[in-house]
Protein backbone atom coordinates (compact mmCIF):
# COMPACT_ATOMS: atom_id res chain seq x y z
CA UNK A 1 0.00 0.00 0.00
CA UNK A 2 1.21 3.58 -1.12
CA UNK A 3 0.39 6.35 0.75
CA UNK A 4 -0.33 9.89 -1.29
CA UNK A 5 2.44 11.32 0.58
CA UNK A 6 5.00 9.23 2.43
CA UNK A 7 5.72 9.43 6.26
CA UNK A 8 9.54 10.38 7.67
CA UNK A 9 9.80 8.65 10.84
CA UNK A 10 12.30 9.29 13.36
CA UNK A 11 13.55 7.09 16.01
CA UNK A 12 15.88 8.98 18.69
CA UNK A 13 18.02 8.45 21.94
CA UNK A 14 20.80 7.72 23.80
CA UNK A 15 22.93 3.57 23.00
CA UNK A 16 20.45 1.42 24.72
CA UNK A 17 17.26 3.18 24.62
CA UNK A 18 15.52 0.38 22.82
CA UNK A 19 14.81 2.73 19.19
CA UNK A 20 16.36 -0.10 17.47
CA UNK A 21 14.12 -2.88 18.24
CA UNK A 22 11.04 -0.23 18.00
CA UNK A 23 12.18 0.39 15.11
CA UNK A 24 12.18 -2.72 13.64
CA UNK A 25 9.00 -3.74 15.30
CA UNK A 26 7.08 -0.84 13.79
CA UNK A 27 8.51 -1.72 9.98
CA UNK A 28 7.09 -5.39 10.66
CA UNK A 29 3.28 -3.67 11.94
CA UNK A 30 3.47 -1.17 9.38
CA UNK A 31 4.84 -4.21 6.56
CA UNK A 32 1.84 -6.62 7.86
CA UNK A 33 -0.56 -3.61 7.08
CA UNK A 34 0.16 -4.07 3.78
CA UNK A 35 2.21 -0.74 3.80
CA UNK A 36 5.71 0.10 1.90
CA UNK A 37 8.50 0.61 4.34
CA UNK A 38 12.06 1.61 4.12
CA UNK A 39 14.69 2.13 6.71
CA UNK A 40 17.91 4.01 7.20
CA UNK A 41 20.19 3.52 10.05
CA UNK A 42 22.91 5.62 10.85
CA UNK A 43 25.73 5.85 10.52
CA UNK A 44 25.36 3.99 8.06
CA UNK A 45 28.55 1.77 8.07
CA UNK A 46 28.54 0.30 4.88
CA UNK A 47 29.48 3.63 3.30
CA UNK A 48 32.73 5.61 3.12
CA UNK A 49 31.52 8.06 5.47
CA UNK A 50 30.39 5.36 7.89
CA UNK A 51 33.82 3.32 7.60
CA UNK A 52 35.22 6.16 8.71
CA UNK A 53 32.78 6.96 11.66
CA UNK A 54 32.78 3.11 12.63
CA UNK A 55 36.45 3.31 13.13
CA UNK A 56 35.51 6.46 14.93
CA UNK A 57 32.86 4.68 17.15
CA UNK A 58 35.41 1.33 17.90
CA UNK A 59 38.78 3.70 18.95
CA UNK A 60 40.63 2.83 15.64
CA UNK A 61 40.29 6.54 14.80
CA UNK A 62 40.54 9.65 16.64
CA UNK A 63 38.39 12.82 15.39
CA UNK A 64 37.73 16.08 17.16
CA UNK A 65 33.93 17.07 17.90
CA UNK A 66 33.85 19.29 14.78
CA UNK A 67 35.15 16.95 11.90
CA UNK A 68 32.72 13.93 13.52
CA UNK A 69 29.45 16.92 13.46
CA UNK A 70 30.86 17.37 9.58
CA UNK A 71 31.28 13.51 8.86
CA UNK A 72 28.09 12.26 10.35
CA UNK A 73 26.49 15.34 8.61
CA UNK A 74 28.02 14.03 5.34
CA UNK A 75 26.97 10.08 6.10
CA UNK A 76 23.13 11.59 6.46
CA UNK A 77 22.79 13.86 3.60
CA UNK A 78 24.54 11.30 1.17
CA UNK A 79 20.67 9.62 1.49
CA UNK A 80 18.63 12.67 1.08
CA UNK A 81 18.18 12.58 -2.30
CA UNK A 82 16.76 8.74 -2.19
CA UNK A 83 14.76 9.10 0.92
CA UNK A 84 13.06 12.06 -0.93
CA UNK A 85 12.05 9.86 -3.70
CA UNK A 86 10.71 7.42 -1.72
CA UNK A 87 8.68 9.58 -0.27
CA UNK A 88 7.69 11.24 -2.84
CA UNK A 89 6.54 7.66 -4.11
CA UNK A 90 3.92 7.04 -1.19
CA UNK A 91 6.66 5.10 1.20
CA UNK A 92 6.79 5.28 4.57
CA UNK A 93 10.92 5.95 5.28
CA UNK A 94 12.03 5.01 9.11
CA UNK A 95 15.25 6.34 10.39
CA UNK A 96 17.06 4.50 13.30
CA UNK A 97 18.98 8.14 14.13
CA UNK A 98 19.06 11.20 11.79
CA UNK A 99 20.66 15.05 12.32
CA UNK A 100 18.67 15.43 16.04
CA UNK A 101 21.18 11.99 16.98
CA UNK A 102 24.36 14.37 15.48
CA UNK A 103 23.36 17.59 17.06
CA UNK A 104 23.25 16.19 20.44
CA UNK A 105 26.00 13.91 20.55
CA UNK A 106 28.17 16.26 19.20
CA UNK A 107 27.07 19.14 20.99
CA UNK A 108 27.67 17.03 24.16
CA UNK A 109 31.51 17.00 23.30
CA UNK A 110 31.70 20.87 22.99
CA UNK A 111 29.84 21.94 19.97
CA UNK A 112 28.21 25.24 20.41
CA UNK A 113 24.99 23.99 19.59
CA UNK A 114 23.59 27.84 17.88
CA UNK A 115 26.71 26.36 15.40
CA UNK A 116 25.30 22.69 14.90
CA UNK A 117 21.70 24.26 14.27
CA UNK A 118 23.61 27.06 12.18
CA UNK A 119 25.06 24.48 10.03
CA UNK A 120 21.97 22.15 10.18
CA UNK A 121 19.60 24.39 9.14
CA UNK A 122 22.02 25.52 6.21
CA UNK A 123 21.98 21.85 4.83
CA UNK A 124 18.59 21.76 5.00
CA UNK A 125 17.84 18.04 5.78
CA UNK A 126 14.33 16.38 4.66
CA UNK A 127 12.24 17.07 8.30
CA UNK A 128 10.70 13.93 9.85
CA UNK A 129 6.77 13.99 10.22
CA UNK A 130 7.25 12.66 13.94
CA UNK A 131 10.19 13.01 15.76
CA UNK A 132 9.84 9.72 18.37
CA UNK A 133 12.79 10.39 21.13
CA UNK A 134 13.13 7.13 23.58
CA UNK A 135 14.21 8.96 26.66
CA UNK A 136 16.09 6.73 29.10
CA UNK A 137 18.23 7.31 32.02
CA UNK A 138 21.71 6.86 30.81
CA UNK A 139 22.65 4.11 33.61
CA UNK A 140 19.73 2.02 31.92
CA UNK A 141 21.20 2.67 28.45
CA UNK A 142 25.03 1.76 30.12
CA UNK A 143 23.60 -1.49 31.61
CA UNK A 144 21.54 -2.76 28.57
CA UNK A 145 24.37 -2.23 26.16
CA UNK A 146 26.84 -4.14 28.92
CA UNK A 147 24.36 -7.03 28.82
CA UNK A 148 24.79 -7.52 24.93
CA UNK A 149 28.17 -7.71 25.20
CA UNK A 150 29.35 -9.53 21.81
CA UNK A 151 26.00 -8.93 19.87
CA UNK A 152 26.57 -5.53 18.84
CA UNK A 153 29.35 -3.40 17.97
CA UNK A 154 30.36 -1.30 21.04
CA UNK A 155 31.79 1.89 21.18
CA UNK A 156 33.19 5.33 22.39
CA UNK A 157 30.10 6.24 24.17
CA UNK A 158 28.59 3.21 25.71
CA UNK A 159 30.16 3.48 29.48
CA UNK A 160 30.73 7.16 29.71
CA UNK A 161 27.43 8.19 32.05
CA UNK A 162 28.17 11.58 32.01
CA UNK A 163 28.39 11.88 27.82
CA UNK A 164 25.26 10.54 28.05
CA UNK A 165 23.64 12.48 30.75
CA UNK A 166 25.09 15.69 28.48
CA UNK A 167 23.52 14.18 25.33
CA UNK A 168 20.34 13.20 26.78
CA UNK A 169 20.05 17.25 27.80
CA UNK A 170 20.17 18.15 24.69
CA UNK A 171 17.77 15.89 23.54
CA UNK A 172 15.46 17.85 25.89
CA UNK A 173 16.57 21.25 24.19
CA UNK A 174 15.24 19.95 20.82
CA UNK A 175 12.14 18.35 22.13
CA UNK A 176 11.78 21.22 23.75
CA UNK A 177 12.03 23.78 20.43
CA UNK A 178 10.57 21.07 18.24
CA UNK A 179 13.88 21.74 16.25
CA UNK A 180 13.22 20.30 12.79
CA UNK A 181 10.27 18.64 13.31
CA UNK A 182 6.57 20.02 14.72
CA UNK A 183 5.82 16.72 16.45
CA UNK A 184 7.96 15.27 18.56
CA UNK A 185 7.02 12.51 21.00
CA UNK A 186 9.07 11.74 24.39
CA UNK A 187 8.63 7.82 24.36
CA UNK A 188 10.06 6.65 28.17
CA UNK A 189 12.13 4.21 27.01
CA UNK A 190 12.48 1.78 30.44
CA UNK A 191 9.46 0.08 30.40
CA UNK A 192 8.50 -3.37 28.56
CA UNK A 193 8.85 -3.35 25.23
CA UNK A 194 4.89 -4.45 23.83
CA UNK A 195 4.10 -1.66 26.12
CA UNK A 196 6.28 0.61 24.25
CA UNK A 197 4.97 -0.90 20.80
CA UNK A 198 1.78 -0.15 21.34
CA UNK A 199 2.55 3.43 21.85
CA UNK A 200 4.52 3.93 19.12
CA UNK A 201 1.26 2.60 17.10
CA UNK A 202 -0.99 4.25 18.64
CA UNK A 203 1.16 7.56 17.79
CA UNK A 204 1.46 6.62 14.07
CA UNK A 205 -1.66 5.81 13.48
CA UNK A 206 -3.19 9.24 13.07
CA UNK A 207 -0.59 10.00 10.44
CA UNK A 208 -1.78 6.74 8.43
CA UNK A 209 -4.78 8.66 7.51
């Protein structure tokens, strides 16, 4: 099924805030519907950009706060052009991080963040119909990634608390602007996750219509 205008859908938050598996879980809903789904994750490591940002991510590489805003601002807008058409085609698009993921990790690590929206707004990303931002606190994120240990690529960020604490502020900023996006949805993040699913239907629903 093709929608007359496709949906951008966000999925934000700190490592282990579950917008992974939501995300996933929402594609399979919104696939059993009978809809057409596509997903982006970033960063996106099976391009250039995102070779260079997963050596970034694993300690093989060192960057300063400025050329890793400018990279993972490069690995997103590389997609822009096929996202658009794919929306412009009736899909619905799902992205497992986007520019809200950049501005506040990298504002965390000392980027005035007037300059990441400065340089954001100049680029002028495709904005996400819903913003969904799984807000956890940061020990929860620490532990979860700890306990899958060997499943999933770990990296720079996952035991530093007070990163996180810094990123999940500015999280808050944005929410609280509605930077990019004029709905954005604070999802609490620790709590089972069919209880979660069902919220994240219930919130996409609406924009089914």
């Amino acid at each position: 099924m093709k929608l007359k205008r496709g949906l951008l859908i966000d999925f934000e938050g700190i490592d282990g805030s579950g917008k992974a598996v939501q995300s996933e879980r929402l594609m399979r809903w919104l696939q059993s519907e009978d809809y057409s789904v596509r997903a982006y994750s970033y960063p996106d490591v099976d391009s250039r950009f995102g070779e260079i940002l997963d050596d970034f991510l694993r300690g093989k590489l060192k960057l300063d706060e400025r050329t890793q805003l400018l990279a993972f601002a490069a690995d997103i807008m590389k997609d822009q052009a096929a996202i658009a058409k794919a929306l412009e085609g009736g899909d619905i698009v799902l992205l497992d991080r986007y520019v809200p993921s950049t501005i506040a990790y990298q504002c965390a690590k000392g980027v005035p963040l007037i300059d990441a929206l400065k340089l954001m707004n100049m680029l002028q990303p495709l904005k996400p119909d819903v913003v969904l931002w799984f807000d956890i606190p940061p020990e929860v994120g620490i532990a979860r990634r700890a306990r899958k240990k060997g499943r999933r690529r770990r990296d720079v960020h996952d035991a530093d608390a007070s990163l996180l604490r810094k990123v999940r502020a500015n999280y808050l900023k944005l929410h609280n602007i509605k930077w990019l996006a004029k709905r954005w949805k604070r999802v609490d993040g620790d709590r089972p996750v069919p209880e979660i699913s069902d919220e994240i239907r219930a919130a996409v629903a609406p924009l089914l219509k």
